[in-house]
Protein backbone atom coordinates (compact mmCIF):
# COMPACT_ATOMS: atom_id res chain seq x y z
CA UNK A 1 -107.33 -78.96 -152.80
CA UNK A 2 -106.51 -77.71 -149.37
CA UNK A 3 -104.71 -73.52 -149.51
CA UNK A 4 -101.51 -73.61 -147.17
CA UNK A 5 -102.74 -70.61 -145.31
CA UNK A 6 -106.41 -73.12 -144.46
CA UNK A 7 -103.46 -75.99 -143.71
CA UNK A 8 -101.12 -73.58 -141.44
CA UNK A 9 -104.34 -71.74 -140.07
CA UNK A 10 -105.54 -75.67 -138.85
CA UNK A 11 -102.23 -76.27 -137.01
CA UNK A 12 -102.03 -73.48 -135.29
CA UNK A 13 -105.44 -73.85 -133.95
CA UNK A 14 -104.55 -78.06 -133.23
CA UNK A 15 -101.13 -76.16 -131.68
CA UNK A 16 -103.17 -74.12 -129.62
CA UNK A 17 -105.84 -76.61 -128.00
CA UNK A 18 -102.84 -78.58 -127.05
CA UNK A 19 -101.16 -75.82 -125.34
CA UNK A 20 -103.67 -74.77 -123.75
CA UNK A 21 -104.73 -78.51 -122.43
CA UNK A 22 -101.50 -78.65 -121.45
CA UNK A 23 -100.99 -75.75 -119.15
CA UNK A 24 -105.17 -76.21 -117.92
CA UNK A 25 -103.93 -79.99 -116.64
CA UNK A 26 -100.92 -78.22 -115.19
CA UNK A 27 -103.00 -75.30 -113.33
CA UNK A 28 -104.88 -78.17 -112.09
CA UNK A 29 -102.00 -80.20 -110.68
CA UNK A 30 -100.64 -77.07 -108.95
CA UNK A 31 -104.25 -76.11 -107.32
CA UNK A 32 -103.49 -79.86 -106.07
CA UNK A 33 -100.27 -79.83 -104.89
CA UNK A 34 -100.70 -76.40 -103.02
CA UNK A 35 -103.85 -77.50 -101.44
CA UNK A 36 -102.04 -80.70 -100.13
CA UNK A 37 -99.41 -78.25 -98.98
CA UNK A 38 -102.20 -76.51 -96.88
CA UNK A 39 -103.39 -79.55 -95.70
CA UNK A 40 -99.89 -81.13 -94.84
CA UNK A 41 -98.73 -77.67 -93.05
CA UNK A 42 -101.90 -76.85 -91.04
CA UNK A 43 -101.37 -77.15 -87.45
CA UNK A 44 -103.35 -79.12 -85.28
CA UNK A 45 -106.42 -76.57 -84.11
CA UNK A 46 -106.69 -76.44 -80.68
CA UNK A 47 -109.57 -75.36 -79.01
CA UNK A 48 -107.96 -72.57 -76.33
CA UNK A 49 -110.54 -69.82 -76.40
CA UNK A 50 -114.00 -69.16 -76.72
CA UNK A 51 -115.64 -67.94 -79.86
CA UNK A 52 -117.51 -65.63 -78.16
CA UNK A 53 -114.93 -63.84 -76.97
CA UNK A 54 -113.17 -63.69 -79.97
CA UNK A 55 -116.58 -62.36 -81.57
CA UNK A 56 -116.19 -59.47 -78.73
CA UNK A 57 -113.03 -58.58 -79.56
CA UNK A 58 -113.68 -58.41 -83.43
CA UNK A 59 -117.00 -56.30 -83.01
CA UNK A 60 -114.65 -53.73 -81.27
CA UNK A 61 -112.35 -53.76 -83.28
CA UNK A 62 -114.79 -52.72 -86.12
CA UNK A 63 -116.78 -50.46 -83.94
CA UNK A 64 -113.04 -48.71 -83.59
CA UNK A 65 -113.08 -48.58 -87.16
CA UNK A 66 -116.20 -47.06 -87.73
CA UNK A 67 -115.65 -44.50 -85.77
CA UNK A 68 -112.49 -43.18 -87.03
CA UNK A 69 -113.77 -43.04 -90.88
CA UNK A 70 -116.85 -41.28 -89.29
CA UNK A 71 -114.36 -38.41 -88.17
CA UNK A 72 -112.29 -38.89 -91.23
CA UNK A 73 -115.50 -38.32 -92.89
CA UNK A 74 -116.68 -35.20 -90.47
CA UNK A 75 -113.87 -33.37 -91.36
CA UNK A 76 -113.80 -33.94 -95.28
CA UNK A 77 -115.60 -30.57 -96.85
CA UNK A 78 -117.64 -31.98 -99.84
């Protein structure tokens, strides 16, 4: 009725979807458990600065940036 190979072909494929169910549920409980981790660990955010100024420094920082791949890019012969 049933060919071994359809028979062995069938459990392999049952084998799989249970495998794989298996380690999905398990990628899920990790994404859990490390997310409570980040939750547990986080320190308490205190509010010590101003956003603004941290906005200042950040722009700077980038305008810095900017500028030296502008001169990397000055002196690159294309």
């Amino acid at each position: 009725m049933f060919e071994p190979t359809l028979i062995i072909a069938g459990a392999a494929l049952i084998g799989l979807v249970i495998v794989a169910g298996a380690l999905l549920r398990a990628w899920h409980d990790w994404i859990e458990f490390k997310r409570s981790q980040l939750d547990h660990d986080a320190p308490a955010r205190e509010d010590t600065g101003s956003a603004m100024g941290a906005a200042r420094i950040e722009l700077a920082d980038l305008r810095e940036r900017i500028k030296k791949l502008e001169a990397i890019a000055s002196g690159v012969d294309l």
